[in-house]
N, C-alpha and C. Protein backbone atom coordinates (compact mmCIF):
# COMPACT_ATOMS: atom_id res chain seq x y z
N UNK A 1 -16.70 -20.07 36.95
CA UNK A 1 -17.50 -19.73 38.10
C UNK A 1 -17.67 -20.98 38.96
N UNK A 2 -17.58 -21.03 40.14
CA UNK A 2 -17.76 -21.98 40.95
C UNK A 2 -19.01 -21.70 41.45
N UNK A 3 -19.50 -23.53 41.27
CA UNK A 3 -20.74 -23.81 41.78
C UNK A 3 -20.36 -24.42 43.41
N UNK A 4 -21.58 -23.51 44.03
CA UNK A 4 -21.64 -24.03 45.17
C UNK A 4 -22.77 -24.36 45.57
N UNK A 5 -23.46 -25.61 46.34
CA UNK A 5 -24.63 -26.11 47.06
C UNK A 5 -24.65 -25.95 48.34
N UNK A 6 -26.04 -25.60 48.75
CA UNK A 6 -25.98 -25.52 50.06
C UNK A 6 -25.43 -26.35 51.15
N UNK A 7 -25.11 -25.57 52.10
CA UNK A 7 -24.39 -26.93 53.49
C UNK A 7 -25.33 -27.46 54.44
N UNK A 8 -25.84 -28.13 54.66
CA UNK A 8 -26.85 -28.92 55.81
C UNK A 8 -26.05 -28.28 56.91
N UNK A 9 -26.73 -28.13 57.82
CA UNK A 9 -26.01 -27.93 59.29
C UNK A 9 -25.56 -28.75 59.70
N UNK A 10 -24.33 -28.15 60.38
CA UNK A 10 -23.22 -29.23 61.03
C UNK A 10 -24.76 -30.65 62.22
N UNK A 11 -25.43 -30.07 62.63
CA UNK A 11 -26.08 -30.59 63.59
C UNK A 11 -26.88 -31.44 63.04
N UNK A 12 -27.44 -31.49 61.95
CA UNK A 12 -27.76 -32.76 60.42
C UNK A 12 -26.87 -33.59 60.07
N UNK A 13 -25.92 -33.74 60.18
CA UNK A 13 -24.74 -34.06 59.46
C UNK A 13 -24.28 -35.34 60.16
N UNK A 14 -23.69 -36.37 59.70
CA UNK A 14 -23.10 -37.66 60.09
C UNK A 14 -21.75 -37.95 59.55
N UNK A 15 -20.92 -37.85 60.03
CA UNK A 15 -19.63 -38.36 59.73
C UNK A 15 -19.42 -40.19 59.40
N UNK A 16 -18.78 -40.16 58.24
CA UNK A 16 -18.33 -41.49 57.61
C UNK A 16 -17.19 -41.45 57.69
N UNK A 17 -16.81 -42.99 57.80
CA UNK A 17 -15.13 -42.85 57.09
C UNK A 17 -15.06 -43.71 55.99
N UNK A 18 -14.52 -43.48 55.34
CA UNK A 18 -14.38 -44.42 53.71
C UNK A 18 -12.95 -44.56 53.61
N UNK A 19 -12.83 -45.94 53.21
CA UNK A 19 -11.69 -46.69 53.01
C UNK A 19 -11.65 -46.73 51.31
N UNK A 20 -10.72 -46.10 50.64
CA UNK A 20 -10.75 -46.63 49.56
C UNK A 20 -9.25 -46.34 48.63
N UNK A 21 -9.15 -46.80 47.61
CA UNK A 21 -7.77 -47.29 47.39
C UNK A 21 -7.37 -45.74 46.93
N UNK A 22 -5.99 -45.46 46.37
CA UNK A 22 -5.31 -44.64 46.30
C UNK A 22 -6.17 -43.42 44.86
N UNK A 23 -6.51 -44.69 43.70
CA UNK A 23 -6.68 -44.39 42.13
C UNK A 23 -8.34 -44.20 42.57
N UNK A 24 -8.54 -44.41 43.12
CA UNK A 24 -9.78 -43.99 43.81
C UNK A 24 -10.00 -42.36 44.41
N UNK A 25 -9.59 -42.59 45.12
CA UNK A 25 -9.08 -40.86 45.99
C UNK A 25 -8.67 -39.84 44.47
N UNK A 26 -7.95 -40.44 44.10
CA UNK A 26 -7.71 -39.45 42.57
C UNK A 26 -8.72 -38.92 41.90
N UNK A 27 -9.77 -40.47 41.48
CA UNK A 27 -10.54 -40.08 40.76
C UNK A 27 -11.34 -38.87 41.38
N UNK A 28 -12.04 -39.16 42.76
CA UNK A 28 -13.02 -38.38 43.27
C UNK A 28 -12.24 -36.24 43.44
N UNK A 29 -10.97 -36.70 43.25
CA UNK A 29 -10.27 -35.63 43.34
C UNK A 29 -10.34 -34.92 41.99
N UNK A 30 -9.92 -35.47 41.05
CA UNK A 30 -10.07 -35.22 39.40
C UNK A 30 -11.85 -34.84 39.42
N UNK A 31 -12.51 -35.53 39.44
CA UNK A 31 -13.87 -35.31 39.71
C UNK A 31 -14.36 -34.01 40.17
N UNK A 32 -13.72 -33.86 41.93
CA UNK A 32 -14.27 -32.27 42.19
C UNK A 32 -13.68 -31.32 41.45
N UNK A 33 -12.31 -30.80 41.15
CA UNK A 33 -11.81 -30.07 40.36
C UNK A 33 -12.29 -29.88 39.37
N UNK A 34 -12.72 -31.24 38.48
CA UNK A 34 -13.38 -30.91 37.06
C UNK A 34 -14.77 -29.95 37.14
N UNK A 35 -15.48 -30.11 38.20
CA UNK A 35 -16.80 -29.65 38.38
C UNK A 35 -16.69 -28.48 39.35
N UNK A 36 -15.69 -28.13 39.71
CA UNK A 36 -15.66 -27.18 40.47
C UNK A 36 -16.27 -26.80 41.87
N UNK A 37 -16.18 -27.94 42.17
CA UNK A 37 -16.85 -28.09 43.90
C UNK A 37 -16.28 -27.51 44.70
N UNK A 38 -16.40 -27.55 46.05
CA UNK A 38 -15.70 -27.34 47.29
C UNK A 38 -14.64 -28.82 48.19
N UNK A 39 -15.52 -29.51 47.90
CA UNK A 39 -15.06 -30.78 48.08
C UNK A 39 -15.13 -32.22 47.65
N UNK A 40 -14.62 -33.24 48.17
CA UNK A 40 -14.36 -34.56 47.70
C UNK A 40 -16.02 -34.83 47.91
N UNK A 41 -16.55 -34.47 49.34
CA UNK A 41 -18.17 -35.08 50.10
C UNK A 41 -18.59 -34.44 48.99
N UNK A 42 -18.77 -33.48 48.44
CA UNK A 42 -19.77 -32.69 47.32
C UNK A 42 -19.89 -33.30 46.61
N UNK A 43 -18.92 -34.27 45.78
CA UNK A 43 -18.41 -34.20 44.46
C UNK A 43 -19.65 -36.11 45.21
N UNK A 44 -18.88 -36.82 45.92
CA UNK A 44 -19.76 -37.71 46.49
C UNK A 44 -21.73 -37.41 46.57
N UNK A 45 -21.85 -36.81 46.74
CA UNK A 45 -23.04 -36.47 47.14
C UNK A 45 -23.73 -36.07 46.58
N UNK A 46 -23.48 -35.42 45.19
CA UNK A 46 -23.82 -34.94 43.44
C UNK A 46 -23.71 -36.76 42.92
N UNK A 47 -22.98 -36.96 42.52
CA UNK A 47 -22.36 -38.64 41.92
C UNK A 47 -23.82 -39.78 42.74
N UNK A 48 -23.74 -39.77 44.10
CA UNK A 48 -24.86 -40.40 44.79
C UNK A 48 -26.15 -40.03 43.90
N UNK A 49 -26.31 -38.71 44.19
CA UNK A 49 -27.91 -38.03 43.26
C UNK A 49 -28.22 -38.24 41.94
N UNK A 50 -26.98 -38.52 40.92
CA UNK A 50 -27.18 -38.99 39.33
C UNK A 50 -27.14 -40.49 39.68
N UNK A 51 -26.37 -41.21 40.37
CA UNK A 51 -26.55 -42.73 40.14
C UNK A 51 -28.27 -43.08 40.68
N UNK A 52 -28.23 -42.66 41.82
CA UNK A 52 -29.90 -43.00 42.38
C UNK A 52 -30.64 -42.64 41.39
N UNK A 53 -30.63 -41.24 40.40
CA UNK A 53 -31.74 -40.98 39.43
C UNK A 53 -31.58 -41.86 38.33
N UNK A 54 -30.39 -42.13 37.89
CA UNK A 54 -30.57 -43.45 36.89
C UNK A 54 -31.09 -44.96 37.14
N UNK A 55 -30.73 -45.09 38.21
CA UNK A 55 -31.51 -46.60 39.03
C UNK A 55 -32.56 -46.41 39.05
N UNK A 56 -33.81 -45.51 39.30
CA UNK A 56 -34.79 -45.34 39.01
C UNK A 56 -35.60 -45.32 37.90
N UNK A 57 -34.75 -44.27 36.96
CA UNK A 57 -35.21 -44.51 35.56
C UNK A 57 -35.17 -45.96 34.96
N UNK A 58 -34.15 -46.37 35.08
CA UNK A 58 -34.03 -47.79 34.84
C UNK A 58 -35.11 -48.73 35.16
N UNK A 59 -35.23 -48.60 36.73
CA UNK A 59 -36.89 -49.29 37.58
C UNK A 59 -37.56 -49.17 36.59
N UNK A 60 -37.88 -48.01 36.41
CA UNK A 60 -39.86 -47.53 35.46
C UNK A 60 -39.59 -48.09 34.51
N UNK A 61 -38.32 -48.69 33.50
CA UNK A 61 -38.58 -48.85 32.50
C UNK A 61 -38.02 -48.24 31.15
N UNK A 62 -37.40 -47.17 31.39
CA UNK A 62 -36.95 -45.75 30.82
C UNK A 62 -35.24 -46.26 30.73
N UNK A 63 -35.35 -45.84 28.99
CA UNK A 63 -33.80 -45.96 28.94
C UNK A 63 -33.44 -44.90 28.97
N UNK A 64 -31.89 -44.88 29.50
CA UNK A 64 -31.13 -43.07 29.87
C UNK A 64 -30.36 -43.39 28.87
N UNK A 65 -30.13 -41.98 27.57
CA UNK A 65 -29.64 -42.07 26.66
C UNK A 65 -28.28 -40.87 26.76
N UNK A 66 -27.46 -41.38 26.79
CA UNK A 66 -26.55 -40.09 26.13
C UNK A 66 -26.75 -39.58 25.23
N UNK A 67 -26.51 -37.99 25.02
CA UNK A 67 -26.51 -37.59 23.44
C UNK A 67 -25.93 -36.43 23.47
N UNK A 68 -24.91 -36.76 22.39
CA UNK A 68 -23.45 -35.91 22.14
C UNK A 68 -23.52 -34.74 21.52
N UNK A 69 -23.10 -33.67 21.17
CA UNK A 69 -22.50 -32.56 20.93
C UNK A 69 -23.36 -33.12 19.28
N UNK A 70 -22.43 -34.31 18.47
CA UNK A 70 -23.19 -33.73 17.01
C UNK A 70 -24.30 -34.43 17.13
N UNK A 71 -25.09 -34.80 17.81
CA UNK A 71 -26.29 -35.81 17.99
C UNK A 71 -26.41 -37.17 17.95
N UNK A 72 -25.53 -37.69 17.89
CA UNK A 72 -26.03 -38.83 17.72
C UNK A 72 -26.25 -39.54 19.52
N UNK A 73 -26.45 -40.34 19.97
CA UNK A 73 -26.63 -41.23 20.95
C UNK A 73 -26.56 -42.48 21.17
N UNK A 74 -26.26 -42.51 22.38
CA UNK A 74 -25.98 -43.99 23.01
C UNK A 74 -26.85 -44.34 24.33
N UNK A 75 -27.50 -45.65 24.24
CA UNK A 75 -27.93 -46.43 25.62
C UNK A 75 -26.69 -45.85 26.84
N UNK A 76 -26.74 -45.72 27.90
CA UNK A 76 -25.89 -46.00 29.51
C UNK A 76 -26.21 -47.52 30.00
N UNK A 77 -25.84 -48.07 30.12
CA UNK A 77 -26.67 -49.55 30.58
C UNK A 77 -25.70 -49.89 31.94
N UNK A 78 -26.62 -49.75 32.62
CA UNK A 78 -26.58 -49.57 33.97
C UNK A 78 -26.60 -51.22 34.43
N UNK A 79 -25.69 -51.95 35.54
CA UNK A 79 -26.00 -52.75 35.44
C UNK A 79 -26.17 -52.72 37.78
N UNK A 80 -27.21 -53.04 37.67
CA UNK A 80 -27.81 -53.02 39.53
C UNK A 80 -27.21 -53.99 40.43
């Protein structure tokens, strides 16, 4: 099932241009596909919203833990 998020209106909206290398473009490409987006900006703009929420957690103090399928866990160590 494809997830879709809402679209801001074109009249909200700011155009960027991003320069970035080839294995780059891949990744963000591999990225939307894996998650089933609409696009590369989505897949950007989800990725923006988890890094900012971990920089924060980090701020307060709060470690962000992974934790796997059989339980066990790991620190993320984020470096700012």
């Amino acid at each position: 099932m494809k997830r879709v998020m809402p679209r801001t209106k074109r009249n909200d909206s700011v155009r960027i241009n991003l320069e970035v290398a080839p294995a780059v473009r891949d990744r963000l490409e591999r990225l939307k596909e894996t998650a089933e987006l609409e696009s590369i900006t989505e897949a950007i703009r989800r990725a923006l919203a988890i890094y900012e929420k971990i920089l924060e957690l980090n701020r307060d103090g709060d470690e962000v833990v992974i934790r796997f399928r059989d339980g066990t866990e790991k620190p993320l160590l984020i470096i700012p």
